[in-house]
C-alpha atoms as a PDB file:
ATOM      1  CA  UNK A   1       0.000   0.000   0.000  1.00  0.00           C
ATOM      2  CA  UNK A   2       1.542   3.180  -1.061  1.00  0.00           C
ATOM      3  CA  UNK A   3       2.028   6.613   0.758  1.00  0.00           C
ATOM      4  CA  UNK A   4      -1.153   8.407  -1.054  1.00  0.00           C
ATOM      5  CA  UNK A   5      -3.761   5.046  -0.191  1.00  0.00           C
ATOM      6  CA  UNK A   6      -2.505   5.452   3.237  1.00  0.00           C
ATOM      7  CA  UNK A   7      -2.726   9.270   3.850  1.00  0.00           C
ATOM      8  CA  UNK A   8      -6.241   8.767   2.053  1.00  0.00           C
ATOM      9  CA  UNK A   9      -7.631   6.028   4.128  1.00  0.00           C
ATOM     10  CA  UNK A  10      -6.204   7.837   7.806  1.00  0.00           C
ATOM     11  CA  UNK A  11      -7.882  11.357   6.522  1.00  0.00           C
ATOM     12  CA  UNK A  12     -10.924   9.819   5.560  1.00  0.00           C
ATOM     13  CA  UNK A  13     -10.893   7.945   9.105  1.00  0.00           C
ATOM     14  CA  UNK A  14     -10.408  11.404  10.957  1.00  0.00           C
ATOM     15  CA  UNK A  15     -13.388  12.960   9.170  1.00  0.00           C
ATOM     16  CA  UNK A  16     -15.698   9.867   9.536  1.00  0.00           C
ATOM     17  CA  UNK A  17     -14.965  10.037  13.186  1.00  0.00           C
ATOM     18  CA  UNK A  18     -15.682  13.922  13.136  1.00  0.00           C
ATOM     19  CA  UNK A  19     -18.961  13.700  11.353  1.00  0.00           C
ATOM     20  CA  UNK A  20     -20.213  10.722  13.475  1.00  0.00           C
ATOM     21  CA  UNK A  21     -19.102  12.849  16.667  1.00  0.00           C
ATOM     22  CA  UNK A  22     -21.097  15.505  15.488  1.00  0.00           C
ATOM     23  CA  UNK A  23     -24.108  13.803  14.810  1.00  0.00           C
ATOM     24  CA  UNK A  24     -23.911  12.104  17.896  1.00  0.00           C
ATOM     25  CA  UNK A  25     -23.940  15.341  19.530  1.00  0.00           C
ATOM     26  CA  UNK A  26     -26.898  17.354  17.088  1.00  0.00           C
ATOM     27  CA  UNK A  27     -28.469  14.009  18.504  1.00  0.00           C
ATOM     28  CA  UNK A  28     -28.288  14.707  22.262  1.00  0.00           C
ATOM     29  CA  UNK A  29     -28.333  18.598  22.118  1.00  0.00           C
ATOM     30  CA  UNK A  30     -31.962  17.641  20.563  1.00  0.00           C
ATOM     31  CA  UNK A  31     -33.025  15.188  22.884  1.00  0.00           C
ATOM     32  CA  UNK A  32     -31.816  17.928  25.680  1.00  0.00           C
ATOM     33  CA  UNK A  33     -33.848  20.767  23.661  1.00  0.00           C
ATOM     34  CA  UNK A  34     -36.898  18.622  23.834  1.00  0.00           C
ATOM     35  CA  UNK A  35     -36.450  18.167  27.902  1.00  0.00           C
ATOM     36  CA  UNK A  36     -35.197  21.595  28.139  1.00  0.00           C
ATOM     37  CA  UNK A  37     -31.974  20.568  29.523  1.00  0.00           C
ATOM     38  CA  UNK A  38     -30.847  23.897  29.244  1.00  0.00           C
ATOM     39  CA  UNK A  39     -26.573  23.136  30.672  1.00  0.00           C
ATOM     40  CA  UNK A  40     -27.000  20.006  28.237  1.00  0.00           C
ATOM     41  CA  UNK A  41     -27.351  22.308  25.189  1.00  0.00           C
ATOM     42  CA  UNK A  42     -24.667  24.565  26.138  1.00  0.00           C
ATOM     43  CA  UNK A  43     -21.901  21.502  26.065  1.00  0.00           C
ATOM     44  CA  UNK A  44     -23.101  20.351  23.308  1.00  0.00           C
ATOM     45  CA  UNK A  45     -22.788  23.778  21.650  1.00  0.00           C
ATOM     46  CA  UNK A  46     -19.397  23.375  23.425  1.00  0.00           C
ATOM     47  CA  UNK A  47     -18.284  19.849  21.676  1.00  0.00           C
ATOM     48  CA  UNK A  48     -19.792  21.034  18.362  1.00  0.00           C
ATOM     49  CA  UNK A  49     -17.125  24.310  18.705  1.00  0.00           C
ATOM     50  CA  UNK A  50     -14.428  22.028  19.703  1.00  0.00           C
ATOM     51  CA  UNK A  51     -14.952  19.718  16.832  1.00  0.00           C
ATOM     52  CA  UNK A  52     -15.337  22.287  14.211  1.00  0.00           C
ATOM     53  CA  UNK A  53     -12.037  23.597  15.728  1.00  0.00           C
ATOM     54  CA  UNK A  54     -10.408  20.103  15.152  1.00  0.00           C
ATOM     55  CA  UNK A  55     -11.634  19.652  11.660  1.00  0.00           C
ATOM     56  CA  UNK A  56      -9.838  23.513  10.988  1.00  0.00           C
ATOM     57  CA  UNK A  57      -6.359  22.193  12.566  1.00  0.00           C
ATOM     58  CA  UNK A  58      -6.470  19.006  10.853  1.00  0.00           C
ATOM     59  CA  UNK A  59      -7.402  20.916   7.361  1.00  0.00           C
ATOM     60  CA  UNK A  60      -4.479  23.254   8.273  1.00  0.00           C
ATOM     61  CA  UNK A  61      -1.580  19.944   8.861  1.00  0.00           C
ATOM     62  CA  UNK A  62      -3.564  18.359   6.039  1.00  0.00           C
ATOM     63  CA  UNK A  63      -2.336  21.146   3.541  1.00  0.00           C
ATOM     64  CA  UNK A  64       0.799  21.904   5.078  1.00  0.00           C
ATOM     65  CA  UNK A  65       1.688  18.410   4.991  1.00  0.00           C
ATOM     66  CA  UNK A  66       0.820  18.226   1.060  1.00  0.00           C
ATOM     67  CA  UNK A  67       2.837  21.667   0.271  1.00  0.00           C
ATOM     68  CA  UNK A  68       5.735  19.744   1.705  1.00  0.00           C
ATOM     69  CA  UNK A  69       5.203  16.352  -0.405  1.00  0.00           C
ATOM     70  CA  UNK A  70       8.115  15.584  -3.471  1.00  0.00           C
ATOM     71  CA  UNK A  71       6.345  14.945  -6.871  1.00  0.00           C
ATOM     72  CA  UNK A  72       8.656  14.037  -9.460  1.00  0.00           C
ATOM     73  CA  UNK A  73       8.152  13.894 -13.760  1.00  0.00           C
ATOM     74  CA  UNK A  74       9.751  12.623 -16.452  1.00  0.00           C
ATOM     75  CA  UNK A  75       9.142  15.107 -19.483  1.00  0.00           C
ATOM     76  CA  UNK A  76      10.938  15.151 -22.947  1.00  0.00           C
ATOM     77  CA  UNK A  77      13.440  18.469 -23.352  1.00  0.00           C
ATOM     78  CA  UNK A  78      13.370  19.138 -27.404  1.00  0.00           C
ATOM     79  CA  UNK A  79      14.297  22.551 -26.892  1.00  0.00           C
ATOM     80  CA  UNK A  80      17.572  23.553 -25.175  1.00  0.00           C
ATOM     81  CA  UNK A  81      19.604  22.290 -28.089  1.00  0.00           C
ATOM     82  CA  UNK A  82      19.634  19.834 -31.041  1.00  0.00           C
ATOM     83  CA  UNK A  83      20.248  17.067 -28.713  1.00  0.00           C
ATOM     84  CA  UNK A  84      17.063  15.333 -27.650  1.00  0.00           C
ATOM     85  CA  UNK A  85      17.400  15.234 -23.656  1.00  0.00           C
ATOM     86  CA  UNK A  86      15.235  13.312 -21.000  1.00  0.00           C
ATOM     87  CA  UNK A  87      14.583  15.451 -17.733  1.00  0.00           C
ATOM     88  CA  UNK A  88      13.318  14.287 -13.857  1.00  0.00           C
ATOM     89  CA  UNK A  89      12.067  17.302 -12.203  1.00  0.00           C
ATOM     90  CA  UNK A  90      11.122  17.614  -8.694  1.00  0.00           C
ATOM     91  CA  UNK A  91       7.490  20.010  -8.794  1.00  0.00           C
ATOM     92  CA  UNK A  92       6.626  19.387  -5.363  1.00  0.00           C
ATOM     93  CA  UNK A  93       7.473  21.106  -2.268  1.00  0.00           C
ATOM     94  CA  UNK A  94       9.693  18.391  -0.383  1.00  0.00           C
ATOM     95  CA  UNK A  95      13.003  16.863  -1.247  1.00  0.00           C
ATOM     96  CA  UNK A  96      13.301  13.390  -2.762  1.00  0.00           C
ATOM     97  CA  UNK A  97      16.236  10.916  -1.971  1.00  0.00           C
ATOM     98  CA  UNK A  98      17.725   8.203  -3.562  1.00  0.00           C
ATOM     99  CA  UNK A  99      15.912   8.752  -6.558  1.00  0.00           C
ATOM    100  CA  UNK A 100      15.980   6.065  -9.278  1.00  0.00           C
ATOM    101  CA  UNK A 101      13.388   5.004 -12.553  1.00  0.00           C
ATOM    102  CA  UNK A 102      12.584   1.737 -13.611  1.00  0.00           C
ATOM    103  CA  UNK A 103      11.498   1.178 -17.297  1.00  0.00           C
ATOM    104  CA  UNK A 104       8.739  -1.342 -17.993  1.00  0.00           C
ATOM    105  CA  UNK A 105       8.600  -0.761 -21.585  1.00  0.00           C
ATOM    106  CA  UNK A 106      12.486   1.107 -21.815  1.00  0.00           C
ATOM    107  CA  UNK A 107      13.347   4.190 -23.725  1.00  0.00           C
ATOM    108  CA  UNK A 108      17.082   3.329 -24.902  1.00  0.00           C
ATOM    109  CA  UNK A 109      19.934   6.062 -26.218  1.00  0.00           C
ATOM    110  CA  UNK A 110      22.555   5.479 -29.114  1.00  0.00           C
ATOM    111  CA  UNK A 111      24.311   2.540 -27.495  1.00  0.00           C
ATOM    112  CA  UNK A 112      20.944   0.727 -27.613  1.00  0.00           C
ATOM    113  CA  UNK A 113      20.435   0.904 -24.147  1.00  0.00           C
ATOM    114  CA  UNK A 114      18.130   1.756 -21.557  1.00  0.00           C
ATOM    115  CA  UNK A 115      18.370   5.310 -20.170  1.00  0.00           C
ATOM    116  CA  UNK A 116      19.200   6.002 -16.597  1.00  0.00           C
ATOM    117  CA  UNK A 117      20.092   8.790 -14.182  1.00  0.00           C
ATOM    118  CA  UNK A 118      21.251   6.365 -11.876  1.00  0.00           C
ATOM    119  CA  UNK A 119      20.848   6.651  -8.439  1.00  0.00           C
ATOM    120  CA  UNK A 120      20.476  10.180  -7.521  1.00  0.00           C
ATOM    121  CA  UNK A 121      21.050  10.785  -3.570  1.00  0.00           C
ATOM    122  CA  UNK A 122      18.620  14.099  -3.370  1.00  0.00           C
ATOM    123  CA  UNK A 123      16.727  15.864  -5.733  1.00  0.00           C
ATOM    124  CA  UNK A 124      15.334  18.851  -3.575  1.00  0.00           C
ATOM    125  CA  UNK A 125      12.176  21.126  -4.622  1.00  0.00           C
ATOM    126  CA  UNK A 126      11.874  22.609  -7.818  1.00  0.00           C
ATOM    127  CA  UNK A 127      15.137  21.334  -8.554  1.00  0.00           C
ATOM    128  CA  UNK A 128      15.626  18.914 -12.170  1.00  0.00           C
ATOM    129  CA  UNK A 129      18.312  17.049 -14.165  1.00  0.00           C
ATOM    130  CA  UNK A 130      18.925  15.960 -17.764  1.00  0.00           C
ATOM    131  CA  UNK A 131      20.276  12.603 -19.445  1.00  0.00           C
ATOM    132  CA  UNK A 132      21.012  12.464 -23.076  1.00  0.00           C
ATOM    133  CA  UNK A 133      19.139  10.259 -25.313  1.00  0.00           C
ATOM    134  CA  UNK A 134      20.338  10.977 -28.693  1.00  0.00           C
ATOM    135  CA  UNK A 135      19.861  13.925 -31.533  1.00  0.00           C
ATOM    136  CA  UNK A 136      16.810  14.762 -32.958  1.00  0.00           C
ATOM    137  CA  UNK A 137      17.655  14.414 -36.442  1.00  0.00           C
ATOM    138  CA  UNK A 138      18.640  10.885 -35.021  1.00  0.00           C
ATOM    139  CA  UNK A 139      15.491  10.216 -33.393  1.00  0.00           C
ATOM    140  CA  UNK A 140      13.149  11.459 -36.576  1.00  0.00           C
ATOM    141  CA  UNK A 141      15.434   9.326 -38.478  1.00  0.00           C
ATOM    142  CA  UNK A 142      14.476   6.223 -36.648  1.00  0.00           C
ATOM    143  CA  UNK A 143      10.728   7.894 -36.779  1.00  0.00           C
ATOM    144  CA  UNK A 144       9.374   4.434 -37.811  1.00  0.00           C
ATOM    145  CA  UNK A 145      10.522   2.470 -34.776  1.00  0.00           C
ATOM    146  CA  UNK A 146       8.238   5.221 -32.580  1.00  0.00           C
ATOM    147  CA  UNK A 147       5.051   4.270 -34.813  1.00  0.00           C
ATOM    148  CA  UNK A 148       1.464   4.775 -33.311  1.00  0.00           C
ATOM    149  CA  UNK A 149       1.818   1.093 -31.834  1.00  0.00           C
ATOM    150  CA  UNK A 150       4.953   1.805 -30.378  1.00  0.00           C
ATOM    151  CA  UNK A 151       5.506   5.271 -29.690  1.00  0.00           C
ATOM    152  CA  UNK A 152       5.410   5.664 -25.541  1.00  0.00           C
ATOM    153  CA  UNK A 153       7.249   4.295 -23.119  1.00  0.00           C
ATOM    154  CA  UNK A 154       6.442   3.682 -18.952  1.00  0.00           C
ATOM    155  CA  UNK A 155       8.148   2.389 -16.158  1.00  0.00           C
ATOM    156  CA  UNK A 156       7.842   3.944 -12.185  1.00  0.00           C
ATOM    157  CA  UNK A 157       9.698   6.590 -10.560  1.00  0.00           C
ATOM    158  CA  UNK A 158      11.417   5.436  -7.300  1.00  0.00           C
ATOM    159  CA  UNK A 159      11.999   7.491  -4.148  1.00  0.00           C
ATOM    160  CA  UNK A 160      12.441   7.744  -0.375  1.00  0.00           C
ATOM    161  CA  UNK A 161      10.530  11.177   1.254  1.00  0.00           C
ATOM    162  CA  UNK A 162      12.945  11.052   3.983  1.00  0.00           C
ATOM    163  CA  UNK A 163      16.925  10.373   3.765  1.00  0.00           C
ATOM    164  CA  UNK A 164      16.983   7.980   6.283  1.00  0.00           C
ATOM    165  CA  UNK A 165      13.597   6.021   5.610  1.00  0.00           C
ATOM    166  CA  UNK A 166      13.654   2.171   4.377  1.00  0.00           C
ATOM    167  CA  UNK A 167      10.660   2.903   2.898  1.00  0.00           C
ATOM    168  CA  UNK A 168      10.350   3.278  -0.856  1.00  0.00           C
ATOM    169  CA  UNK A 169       7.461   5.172  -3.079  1.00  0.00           C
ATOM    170  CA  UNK A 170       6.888   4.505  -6.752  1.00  0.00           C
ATOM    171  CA  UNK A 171       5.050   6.674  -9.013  1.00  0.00           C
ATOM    172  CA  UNK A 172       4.139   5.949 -12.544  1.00  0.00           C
ATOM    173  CA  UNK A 173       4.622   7.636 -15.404  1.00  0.00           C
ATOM    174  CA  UNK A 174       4.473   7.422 -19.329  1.00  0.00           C
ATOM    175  CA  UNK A 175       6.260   9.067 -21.775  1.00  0.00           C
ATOM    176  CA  UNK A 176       5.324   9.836 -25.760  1.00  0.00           C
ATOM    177  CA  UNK A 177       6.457  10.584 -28.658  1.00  0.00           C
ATOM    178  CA  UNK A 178       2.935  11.453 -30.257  1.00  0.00           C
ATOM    179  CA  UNK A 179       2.927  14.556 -29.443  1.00  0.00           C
ATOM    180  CA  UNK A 180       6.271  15.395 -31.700  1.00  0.00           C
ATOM    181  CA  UNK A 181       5.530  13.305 -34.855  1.00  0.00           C
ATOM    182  CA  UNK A 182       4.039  15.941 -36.642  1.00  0.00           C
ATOM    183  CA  UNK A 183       7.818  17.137 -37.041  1.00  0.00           C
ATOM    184  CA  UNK A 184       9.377  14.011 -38.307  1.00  0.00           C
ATOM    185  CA  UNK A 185      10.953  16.005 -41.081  1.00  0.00           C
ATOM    186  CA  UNK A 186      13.646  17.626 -38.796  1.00  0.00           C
ATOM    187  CA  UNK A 187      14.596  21.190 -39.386  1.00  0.00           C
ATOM    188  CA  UNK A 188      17.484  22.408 -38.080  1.00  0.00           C
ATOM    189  CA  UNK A 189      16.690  26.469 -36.546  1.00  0.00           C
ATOM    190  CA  UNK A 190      19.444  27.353 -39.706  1.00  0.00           C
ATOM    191  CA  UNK A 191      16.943  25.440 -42.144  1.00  0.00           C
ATOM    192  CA  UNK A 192      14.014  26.667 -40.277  1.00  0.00           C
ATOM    193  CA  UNK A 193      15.143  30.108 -40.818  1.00  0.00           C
ATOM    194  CA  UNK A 194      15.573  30.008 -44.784  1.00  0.00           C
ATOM    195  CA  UNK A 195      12.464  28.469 -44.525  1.00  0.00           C
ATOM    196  CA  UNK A 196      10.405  31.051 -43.427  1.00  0.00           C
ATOM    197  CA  UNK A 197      12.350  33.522 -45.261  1.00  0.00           C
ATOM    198  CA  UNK A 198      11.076  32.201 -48.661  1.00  0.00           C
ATOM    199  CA  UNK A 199       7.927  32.005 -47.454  1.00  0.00           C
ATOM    200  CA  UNK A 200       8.136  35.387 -46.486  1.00  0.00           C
ATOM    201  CA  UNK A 201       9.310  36.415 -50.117  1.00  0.00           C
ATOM    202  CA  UNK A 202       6.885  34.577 -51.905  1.00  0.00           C
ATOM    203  CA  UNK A 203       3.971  36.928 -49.639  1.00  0.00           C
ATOM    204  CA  UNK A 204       5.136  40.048 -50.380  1.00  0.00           C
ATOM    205  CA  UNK A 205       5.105  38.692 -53.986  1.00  0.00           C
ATOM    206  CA  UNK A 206       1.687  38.195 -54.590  1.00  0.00           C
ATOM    207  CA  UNK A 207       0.913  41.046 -52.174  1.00  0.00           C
ATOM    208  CA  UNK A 208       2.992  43.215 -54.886  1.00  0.00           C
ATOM    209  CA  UNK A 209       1.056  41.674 -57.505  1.00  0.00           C
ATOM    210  CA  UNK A 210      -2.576  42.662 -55.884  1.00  0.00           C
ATOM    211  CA  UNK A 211      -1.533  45.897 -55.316  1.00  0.00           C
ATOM    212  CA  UNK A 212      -0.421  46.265 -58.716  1.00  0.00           C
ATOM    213  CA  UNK A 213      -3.933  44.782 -60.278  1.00  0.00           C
ATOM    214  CA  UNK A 214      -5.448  47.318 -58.012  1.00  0.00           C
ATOM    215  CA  UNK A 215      -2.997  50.408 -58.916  1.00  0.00           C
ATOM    216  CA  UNK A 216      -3.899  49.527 -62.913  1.00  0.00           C
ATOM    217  CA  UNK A 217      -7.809  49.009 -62.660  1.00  0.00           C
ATOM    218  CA  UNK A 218      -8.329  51.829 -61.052  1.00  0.00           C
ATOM    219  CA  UNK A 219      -6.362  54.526 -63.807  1.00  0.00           C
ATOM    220  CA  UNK A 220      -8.921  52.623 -66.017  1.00  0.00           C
ATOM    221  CA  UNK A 221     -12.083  53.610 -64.465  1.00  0.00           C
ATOM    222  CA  UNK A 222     -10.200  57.206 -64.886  1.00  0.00           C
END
């Protein structure tokens, strides 16, 4: 049973023992009403403070507790350069240790095999690191081998919340490539840029040309 079942099932235990406290008590502070037990009432309105109190503080430790969890990802970096990097980020607000992933279905670099970070001893908050996987006119090359029946890849994200904890949490997670493959035909940002400059040519060509029609059918209505 992992960490989130277990903080589930003890916060759902604390409010089920909240709500049936205060119905318990609605339940006498009637009764009392109906006798006109009039110092009966007043601790009851009493309990039903203190319990609303409770439920506040445990909200409180509840959300403090949260800001302070690690979350860790696996995303794709296409950006930063022509080399086609993997990245593990830490998102939450807690430090992760010994931090390791697990492929079930492996994503594998150049040398054919799988990728790994290794073991990494801490990966505090907000705090990320990269692993080559190859280039992307290497990856869009080898397009075909990330086809719609074979273009993701998932394994589990190992980690300890606390350095010196036995205690091991796995998270899931699933990478794609479908997302990218509408550029399979890789452009480098030189090619890119001679690119767009034609394009830009050929506009102001025909633009020219309109303007010209224009310019010429209207000294003929002169």
């Amino acid at each position: 049973m992992n960490h989130k079942i277990i903080k589930k099932i003890r916060r759902g235990l604390s409010l089920f023992l909240l709500s049936g406290g205060g119905i318990i008590i609605v339940f006498v502070a009637k009764q009392a009403f109906v006798i006109k037990e009039w110092n009966t009432i007043a601790a009851s309105l009493a309990v039903v403070t203190a319990l609303i109190t409770v439920y506040i503080s445990l909200k409180s430790t509840w959300k403090t507790e949260d800001e302070q969890e690690p979350e860790l990802i696996l995303k794709w970096d296409f950006e930063s350069s022509v080399i086609v990097n993997l990245e593990i980020e830490n998102i939450g607000g807690g430090s992760a240790y010994d931090v390791a992933i697990e492929w079930s279905k492996a994503l594998k670099h150049a040398t054919n095999k799988p990728i790994s970070f290794g073991v990494i001893p801490c990966l505090p908050k907000n705090q990320k690191l990269k692993t080559i996987v190859t280039s992307q006119p290497e990856i869009w090359k080898n397009a075909k081998e990330y086809g719609e029946s074979n273009d993701s890849f998932s394994g589990i994200i190992k980690f300890k919340r606390r350095k010196n904890s036995r205690r091991f949490e796995k998270q899931d997670f699933v990478l794609s490539l479908g997302f990218k493959r509408f550029r399979i035909d890789y452009e480098t940002t030189e090619q890119e840029y001679y690119s767009q400059g034609k394009k830009i040519v050929s506009e102001l060509t025909d633009i020219n040309e309109n303007l010209s029609r224009i310019i010429e059918e209207s000294m003929k209505n002169k």
